[in-house]
Protein backbone atom coordinates (compact mmCIF):
# COMPACT_ATOMS: atom_id res chain seq x y z
CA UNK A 1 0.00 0.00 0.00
CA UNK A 2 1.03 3.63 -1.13
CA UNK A 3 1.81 5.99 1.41
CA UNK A 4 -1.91 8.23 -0.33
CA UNK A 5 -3.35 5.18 0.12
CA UNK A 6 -2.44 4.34 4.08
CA UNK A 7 -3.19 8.52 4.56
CA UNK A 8 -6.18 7.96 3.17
CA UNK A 9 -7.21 4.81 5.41
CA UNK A 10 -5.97 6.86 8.56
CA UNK A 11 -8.28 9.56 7.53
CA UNK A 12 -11.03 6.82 6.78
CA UNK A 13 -10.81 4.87 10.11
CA UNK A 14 -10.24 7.76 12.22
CA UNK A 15 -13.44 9.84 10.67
CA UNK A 16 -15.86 6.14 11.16
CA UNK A 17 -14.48 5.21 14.02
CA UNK A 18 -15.17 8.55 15.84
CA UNK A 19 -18.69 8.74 14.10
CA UNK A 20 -19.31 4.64 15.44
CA UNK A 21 -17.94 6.27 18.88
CA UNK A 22 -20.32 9.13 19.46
CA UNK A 23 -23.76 7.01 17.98
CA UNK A 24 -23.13 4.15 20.52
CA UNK A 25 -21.67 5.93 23.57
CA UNK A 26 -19.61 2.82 24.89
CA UNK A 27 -19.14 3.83 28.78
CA UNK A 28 -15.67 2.26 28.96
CA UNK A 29 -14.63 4.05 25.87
CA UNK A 30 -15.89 7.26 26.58
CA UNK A 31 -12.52 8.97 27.48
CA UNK A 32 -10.48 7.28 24.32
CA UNK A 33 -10.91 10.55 22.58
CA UNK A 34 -9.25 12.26 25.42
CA UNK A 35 -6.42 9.86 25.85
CA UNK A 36 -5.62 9.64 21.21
CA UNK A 37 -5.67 13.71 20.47
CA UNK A 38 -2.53 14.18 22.30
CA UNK A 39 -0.98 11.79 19.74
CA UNK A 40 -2.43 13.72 16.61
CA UNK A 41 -1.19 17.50 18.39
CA UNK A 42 1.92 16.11 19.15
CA UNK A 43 2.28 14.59 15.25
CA UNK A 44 1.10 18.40 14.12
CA UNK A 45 3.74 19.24 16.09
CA UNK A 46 6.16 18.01 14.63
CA UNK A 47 5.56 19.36 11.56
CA UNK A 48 5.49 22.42 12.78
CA UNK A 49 8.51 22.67 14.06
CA UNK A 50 9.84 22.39 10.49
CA UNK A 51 7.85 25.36 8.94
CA UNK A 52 9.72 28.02 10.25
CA UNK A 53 13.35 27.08 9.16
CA UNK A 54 12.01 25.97 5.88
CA UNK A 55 10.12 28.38 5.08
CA UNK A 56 13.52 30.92 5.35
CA UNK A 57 15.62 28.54 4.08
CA UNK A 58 13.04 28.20 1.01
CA UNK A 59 12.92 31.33 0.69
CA UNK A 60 16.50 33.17 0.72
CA UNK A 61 17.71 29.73 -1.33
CA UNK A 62 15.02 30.27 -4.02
CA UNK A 63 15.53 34.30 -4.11
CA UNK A 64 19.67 33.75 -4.26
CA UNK A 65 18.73 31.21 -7.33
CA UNK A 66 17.43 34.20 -9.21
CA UNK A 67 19.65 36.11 -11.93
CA UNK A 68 19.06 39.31 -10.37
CA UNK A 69 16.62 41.63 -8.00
CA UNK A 70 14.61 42.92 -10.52
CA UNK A 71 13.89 38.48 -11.68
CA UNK A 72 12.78 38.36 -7.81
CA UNK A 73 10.38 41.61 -8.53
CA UNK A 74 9.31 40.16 -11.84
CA UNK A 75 8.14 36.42 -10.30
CA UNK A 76 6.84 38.06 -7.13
CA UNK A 77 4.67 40.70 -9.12
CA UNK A 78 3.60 37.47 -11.35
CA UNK A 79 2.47 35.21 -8.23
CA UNK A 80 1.17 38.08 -6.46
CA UNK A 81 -1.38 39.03 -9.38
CA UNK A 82 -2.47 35.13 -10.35
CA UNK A 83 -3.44 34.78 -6.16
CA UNK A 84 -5.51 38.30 -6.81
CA UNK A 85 -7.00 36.22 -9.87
CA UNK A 86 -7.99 33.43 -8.17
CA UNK A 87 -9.48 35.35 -5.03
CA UNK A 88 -11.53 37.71 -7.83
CA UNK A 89 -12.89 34.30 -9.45
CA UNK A 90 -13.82 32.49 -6.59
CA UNK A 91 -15.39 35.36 -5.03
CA UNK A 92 -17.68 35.91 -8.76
CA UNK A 93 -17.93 32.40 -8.35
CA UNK A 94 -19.76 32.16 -4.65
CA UNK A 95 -21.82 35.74 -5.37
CA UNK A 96 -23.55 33.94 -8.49
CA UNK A 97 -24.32 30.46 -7.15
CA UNK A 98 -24.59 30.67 -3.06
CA UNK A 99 -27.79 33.03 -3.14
CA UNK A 100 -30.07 30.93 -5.10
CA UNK A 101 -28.38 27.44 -3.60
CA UNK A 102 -29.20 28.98 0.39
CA UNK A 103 -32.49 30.43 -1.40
CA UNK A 104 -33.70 26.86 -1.89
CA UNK A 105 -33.40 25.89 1.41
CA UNK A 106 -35.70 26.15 4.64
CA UNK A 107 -33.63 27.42 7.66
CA UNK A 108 -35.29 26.75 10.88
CA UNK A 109 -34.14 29.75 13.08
CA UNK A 110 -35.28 28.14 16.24
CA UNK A 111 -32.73 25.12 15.87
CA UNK A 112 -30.05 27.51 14.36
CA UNK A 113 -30.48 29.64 18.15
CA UNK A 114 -30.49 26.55 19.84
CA UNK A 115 -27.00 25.64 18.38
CA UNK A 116 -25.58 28.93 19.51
CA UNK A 117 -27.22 29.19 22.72
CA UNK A 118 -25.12 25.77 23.71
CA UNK A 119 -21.80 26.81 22.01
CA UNK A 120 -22.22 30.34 24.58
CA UNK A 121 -21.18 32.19 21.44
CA UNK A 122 -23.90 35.18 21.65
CA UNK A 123 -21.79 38.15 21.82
CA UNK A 124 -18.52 38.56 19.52
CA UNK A 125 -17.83 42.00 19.18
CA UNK A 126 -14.96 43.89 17.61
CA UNK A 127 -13.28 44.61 20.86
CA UNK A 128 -11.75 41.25 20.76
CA UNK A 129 -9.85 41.93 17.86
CA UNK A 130 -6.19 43.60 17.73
CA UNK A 131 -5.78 47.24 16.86
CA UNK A 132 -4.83 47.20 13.07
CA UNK A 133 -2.50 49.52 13.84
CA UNK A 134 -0.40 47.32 16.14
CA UNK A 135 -0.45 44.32 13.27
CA UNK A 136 0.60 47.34 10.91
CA UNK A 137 3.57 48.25 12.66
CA UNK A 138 4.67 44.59 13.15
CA UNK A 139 4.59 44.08 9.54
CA UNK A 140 8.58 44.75 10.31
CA UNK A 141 9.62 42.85 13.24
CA UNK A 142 11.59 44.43 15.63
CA UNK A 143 13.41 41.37 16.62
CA UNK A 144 13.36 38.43 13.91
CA UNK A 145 13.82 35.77 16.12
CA UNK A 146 11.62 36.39 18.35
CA UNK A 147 8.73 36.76 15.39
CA UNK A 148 9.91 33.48 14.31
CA UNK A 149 9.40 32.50 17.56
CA UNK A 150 6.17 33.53 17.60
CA UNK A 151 5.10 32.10 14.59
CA UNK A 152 4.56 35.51 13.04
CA UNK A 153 4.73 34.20 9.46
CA UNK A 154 3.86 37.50 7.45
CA UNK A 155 6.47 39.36 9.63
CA UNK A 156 9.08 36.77 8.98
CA UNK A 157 8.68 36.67 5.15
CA UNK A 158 9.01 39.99 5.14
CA UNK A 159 12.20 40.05 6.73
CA UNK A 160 13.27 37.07 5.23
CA UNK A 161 12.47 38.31 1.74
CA UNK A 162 14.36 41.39 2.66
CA UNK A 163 17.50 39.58 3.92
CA UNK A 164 17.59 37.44 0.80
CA UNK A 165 17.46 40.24 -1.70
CA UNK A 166 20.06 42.15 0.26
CA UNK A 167 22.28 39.04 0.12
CA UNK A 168 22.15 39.63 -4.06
CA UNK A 169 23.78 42.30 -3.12
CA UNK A 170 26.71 41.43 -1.52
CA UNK A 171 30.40 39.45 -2.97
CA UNK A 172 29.70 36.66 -4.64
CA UNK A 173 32.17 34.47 -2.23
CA UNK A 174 29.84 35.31 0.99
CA UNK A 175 26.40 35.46 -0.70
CA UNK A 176 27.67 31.59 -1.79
CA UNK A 177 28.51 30.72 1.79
CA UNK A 178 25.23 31.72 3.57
CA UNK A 179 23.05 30.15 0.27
CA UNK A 180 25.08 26.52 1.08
CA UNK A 181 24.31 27.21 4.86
CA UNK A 182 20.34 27.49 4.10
CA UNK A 183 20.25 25.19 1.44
CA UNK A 184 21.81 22.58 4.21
CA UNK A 185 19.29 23.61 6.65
CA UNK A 186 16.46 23.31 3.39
CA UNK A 187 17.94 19.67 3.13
CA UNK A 188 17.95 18.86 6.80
CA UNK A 189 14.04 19.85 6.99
CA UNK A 190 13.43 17.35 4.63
CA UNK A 191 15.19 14.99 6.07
CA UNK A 192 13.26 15.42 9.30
CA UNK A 193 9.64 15.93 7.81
CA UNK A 194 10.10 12.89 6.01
CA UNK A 195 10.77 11.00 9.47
CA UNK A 196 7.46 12.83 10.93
CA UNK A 197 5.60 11.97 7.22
CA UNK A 198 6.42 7.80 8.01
CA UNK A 199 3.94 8.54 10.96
CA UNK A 200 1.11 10.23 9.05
CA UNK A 201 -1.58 7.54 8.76
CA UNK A 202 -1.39 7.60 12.83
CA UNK A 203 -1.20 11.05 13.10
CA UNK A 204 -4.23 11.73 10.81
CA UNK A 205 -5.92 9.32 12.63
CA UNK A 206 -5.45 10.45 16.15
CA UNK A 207 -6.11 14.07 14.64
CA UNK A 208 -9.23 13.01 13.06
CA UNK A 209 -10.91 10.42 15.55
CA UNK A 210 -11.34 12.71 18.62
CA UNK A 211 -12.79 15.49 16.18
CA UNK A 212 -15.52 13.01 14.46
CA UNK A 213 -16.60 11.61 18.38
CA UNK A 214 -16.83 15.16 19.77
CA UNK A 215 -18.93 16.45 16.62
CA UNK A 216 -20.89 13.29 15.78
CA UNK A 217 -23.79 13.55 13.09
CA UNK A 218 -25.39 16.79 15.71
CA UNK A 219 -23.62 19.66 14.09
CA UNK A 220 -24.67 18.51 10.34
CA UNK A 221 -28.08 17.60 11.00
CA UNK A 222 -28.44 21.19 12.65
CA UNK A 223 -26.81 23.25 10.28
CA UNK A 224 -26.47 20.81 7.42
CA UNK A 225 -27.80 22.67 4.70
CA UNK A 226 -25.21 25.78 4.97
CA UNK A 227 -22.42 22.93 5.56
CA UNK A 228 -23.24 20.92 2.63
CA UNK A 229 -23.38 23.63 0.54
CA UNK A 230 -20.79 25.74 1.59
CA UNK A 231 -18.76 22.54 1.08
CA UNK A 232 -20.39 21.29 -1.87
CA UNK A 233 -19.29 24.98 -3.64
CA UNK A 234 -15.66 24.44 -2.64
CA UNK A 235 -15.34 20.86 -3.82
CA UNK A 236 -16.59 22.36 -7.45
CA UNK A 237 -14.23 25.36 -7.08
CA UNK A 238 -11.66 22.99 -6.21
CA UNK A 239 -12.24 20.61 -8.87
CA UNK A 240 -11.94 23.38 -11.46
CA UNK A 241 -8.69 23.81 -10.30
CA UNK A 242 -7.41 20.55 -12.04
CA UNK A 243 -8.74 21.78 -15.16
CA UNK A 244 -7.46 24.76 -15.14
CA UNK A 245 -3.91 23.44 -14.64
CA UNK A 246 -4.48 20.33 -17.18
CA UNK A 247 -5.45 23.11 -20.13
CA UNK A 248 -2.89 25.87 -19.35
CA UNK A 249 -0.01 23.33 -18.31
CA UNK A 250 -0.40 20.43 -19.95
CA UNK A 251 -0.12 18.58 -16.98
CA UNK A 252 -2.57 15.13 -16.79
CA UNK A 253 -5.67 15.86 -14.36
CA UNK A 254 -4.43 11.96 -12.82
CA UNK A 255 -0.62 13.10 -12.13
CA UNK A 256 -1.91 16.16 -10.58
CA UNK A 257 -4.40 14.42 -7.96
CA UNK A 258 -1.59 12.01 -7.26
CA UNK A 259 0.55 14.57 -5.98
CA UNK A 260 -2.05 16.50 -4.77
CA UNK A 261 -3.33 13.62 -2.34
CA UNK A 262 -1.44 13.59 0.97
CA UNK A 263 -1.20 17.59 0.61
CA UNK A 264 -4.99 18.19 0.60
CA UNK A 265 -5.68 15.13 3.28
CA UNK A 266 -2.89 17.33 5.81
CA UNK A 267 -4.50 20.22 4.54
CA UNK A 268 -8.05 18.61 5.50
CA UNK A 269 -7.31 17.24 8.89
CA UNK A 270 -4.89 19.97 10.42
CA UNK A 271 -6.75 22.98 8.91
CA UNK A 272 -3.40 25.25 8.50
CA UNK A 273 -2.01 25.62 4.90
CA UNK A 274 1.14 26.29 6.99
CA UNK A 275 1.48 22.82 8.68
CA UNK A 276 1.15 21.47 4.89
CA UNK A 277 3.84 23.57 3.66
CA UNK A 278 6.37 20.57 3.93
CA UNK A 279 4.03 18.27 1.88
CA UNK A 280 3.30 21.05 -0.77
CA UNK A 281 6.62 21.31 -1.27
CA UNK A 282 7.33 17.68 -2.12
CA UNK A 283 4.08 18.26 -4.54
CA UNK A 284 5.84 20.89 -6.61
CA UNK A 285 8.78 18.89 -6.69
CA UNK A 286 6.78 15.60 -8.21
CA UNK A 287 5.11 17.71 -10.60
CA UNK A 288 8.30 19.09 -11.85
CA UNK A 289 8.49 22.47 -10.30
CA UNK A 290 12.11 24.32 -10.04
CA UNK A 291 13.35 24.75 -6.47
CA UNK A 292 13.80 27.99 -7.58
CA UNK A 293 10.73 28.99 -8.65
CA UNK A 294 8.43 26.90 -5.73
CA UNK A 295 10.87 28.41 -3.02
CA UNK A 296 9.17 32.00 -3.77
CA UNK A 297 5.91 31.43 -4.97
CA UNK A 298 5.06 28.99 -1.92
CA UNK A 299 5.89 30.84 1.21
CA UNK A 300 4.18 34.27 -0.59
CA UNK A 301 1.27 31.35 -1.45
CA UNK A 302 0.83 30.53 2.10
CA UNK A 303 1.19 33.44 3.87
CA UNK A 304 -1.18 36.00 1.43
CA UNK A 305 -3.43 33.59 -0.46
CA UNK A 306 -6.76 32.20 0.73
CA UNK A 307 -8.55 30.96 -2.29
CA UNK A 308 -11.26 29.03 -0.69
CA UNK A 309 -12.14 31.68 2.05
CA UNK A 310 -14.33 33.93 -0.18
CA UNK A 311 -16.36 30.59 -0.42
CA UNK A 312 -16.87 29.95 3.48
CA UNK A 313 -17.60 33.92 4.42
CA UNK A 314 -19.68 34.63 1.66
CA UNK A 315 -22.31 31.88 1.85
CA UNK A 316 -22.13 32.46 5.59
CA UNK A 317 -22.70 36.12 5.74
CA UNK A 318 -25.91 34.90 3.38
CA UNK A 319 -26.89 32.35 5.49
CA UNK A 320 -26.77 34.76 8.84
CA UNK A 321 -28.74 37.32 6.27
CA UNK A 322 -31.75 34.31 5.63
CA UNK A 323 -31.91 33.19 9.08
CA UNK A 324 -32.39 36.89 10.80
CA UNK A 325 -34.91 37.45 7.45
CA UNK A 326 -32.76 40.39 6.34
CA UNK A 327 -32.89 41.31 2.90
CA UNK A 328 -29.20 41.16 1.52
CA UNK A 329 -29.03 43.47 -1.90
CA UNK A 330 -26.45 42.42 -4.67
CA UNK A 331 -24.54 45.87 -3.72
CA UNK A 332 -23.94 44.40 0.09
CA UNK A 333 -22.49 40.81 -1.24
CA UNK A 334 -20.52 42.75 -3.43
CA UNK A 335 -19.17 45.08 -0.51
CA UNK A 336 -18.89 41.48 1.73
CA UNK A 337 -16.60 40.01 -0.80
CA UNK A 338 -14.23 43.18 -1.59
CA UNK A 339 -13.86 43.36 2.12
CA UNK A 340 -13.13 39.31 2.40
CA UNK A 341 -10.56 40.14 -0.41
CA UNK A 342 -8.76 42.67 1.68
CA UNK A 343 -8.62 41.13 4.68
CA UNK A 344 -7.39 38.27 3.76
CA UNK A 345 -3.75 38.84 4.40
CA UNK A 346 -5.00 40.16 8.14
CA UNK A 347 -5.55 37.09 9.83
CA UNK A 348 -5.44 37.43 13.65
CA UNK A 349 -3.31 34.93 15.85
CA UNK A 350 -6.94 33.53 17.57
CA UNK A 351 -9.61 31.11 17.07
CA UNK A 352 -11.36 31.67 14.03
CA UNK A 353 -9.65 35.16 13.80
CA UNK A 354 -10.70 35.05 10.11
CA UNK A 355 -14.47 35.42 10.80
CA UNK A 356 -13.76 37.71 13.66
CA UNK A 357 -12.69 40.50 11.25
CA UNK A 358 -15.66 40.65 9.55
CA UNK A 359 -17.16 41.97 12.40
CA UNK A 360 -16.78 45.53 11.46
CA UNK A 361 -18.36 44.70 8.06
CA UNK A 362 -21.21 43.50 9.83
CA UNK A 363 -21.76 46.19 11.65
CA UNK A 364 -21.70 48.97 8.36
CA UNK A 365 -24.36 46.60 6.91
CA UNK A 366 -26.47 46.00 9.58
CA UNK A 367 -26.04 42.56 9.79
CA UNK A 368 -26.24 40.90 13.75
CA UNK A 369 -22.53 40.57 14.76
CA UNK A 370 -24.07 37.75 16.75
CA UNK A 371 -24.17 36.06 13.88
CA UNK A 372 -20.87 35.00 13.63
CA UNK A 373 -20.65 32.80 16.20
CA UNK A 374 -23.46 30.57 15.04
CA UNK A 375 -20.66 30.45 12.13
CA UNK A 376 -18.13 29.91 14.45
CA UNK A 377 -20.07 27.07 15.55
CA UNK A 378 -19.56 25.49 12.42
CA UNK A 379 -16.23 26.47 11.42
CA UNK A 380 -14.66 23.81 12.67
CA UNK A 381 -16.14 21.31 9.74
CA UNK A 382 -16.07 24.31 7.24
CA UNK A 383 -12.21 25.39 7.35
CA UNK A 384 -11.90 21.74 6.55
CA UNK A 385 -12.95 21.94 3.22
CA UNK A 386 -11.49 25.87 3.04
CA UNK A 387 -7.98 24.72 4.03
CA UNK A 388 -7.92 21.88 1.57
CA UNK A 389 -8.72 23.72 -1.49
CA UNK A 390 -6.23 26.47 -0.25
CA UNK A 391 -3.31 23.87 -0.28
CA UNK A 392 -4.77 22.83 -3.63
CA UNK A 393 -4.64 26.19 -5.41
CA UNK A 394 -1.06 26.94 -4.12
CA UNK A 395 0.06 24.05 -6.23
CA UNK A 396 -1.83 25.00 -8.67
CA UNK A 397 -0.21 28.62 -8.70
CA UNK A 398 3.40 27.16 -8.07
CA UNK A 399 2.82 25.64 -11.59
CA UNK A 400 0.77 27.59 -13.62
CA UNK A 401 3.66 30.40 -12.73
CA UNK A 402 6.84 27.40 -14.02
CA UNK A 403 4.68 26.99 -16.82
CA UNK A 404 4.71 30.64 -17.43
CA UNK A 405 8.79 30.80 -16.28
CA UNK A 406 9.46 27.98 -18.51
C-alpha cells in the first residue's frame, strides 16, 4: 500500500471510528478521545517545528537562485497578481451560485439559536480583535527571532524576503557561503519531515478520531444545509482547479491528484495551509516544479493567499442574512466580498480570527454581529474543506507560474 493510500485509510478509520464512537456511547470508551488527540497535536507538532526554518531557508535559497533583484520583482509581481485572480474568481464564483443554492433551502431559526445558545457564542464583538495599527507596525519585526518564535509568518517573510534580496547584493564568495548554509538547513528539513511523514496515517488518525466523536452527526443535521453547501461549492471550485492546470499546463488531471493527495488530506485534517507547507513542497517537486521557482511562490502562497475563504464567508454572511430574514441586496455581497478580499492577508493569531474581522463589516451593513458565532459554531467542519482547497490552489499557482517561467 502507497503511502496516499495508508493517509487515506488513517483519515477513513479515524473519521468512522469517531462517528461509530459518538452514535453508541460505549461507557468504557468514553474517554479514548481524550487519551488519542494528544498523539495527533503532538504529530502536528512536529511538523510544525519544520515550517519556520524551511520556510527561510526556502525562501533566501530560491531568491539567491534568481539572476538578479529585478527576476525576484518580476516572479513576485507574477504570483502576487495570479493569487488576486484566483481570489476575484472564486469570489464571482460564490456571489452567483450561493444566493439561489441557500435560497432553496428552509432554515429553521429556532434550531439555528439553539445551536448557539449551547456553544455560549452570543456576543462577539470587535473589541476582541487587535488594533490594526499594532499588526501594521509589526509588519517589520523588531526582533526576527523572536517573530519566528512567535510564529509571526507574514512578519518573517518579510524580513526574510528582505535579507535574501540584500544578500544579491553582496560578494559573490559570501552570498555563496550563507546560500550553502540554508540550502543545508532546506535539506535537513526534509530529512526530518520525512521522518514525521512515516507517521502520518497515525497522526491523521489520532487528529481526526477525537474530532468526528466530539462532533458526531449533531452539528450537520443542525446546520447541514449551509455545511453541505458551503462545502459542496468548494469541492466544485476545487475541482476546477485541475482543469485549469491540465489546459494551461499540460499537466494530466491523474498526475496532478496524485501529488495533490497527501497535501490536501494534511491540509483537510490539520486545517493550517502552513502545517502542509512541507508536503506542498514535495508536490511541486513531483510535478516538476524548479526549487527555484516553488521556493518564492510557496511561502508568498501561504502566507497572502486564501482561495477558498471567499467561499466559506460569503455563503455564511448569506446564510446569517436568511436566518435573521434580512434582505441582503447584490450591492452588500458585493461590498462582503471586496472586504473578504482585503482582509485576507489580516488574519489574527486567535480562534477563528478570520471570521472575527468581519465583524466591522457586519456592523456597516447592519447585519447581527451575533451572527458570527453561530458560524463559528460550524467552522470547525467548514475550514476543513477551506484549508484543503487552499493547499490545492497553491500548487496549482506554483505551476501555472513554471509553466509561465518555462
Amino acid at each position: 500500500m502507497n503511502a496516499s493510500a495508508q493517509i487515506l485509510l488513517g483519515l477513513g478509520l479515524g473519521l468512522g471510528g469517531g462517528i461509530l464512537l459518538s452514535l453508541t456511547e460505549p461507557p468504557l470508551l468514553s474517554e479514548l478521545p481524550v487519551w488519542i488527540a494528544p498523539i495527533g497535536e503532538l504529530w502536528i507538532n512536529g511538523i510544525r517545528m519544520t515550517v519556520v526554518p524551511m520556510l527561510m531557508a526556502l525562501l533566501i535559497t530560491a531568491v539567491a537562485g534568481q539572476p538578479s533583484s529585478s527576476a525576484v520583482a518580476n516572479l513576485s509581481g507574477k504570483t502576487l497578481a495570479l493569487l488576486v485572480a484566483f481570489i476575484t474568481v472564486a469570489a464571482l464564483f460564490t456571489l452567483l451560485l450561493a444566493p439561489p443554492l441557500l435560497a432553496l433551502v428552509h432554515i429553521d431559526p429556532a434550531a439555528s439559536r439553539t445551536l448557539l445558545e449551547s456553544t455560549g457564542l452570543t456576543a462577539i464583538g470587535v473589541n476582541q480583535l487587535p488594533p490594526f495599527s499594532d499588526w501594521f507596525v509589526g509588519l517589520l519585526p523588531a526582533n526576527p527571532i523572536r517573530a519566528a518564535a512567535d510564529t509571526a509568518i507574514l512578519p518573517l517573510l518579510i524580513f526574510t524576503g528582505l535579507f535574501a534580496i540584500a544578500l544579491m547584493h553582496i560578494s559573490p564568495d559570501s552570498r555563496a557561503h550563507v546560500v550553502a548554509f540554508f540550502q543545508a538547513i532546506k535539506d535537513v528539513m526534509f530529512v526530518l519531515i520525512g521522518w514525521v511523514m512515516k507517521l502520518a496515517p497515525a497522526g491523521i488518525f489520532a487528529l481526526i478520531f477525537p474530532l468526528a466523536a466530539t462532533l458526531g452527526l449533531a452539528a450537520i443535521t443542525v446546520l447541514g444545509s449551509f455545511i453541505f453547501i458551503t462545502s459542496s461549492l468548494i469541492v466544485v471550485l476545487t475541482l476546477l482547479l485541475y482543469l485549469l492546470v491540465a489546459v494551461a499546463s499540460r499537466v494530466p488531471i491523474s498526475e496532478f491528484a496524485r501529488a495533490l493527495a497527501p497535501v490536501q488530506i494534511i491540509g483537510f485534517s490539520s486545517r493550517s495551509s502552513l502545517a502542509a507547507l512541507p508536503a506542498t513542497y514535495a508536490a511541486t517537486a513531483e510535478l516538476g516544479v524548479a526549487p527555484r521557482i516553488a521556493g518564492l511562490v510557496l511561502p508568498i502562497a501561504v502566507t497572502l493567499f486564501k482561495f477558498a475563504s471567499p467561499v466559506g464567508r460569503i455563503t455564511g454572511t448569506y446564510f446569517i442574512a436568511n436566518l435573521y430574514g434580512i434582505e441582503l441586496e447584490f450591492t452588500a455581497m458585493v461590498i462582503i466580498a471586496a472586504a473578504i478580499g482585503l482582509f485576507s492577508f489580516y488574519s489574527p493569531g486567535i480562534p477563528s480570527g478570520g471570521l472575527l474581522i468581519m465583524a466591522p463589516v457586519y456592523l456597516a451593513l447592519g447585519l447581527p454581529v451575533e451572527g458570527i458565532g453561530l458560524l463559528i459554531a460550524v467552522d470547525l467542519i467548514v475550514d476543513m474543506f477551506i484549508t484543503a482547497s487552499n493547499v490545492t490552489a497553491n500548487v496549482a499557482v506554483a505551476v501555472l507560474i513554471s509553466k509561465a517561467a518555462n
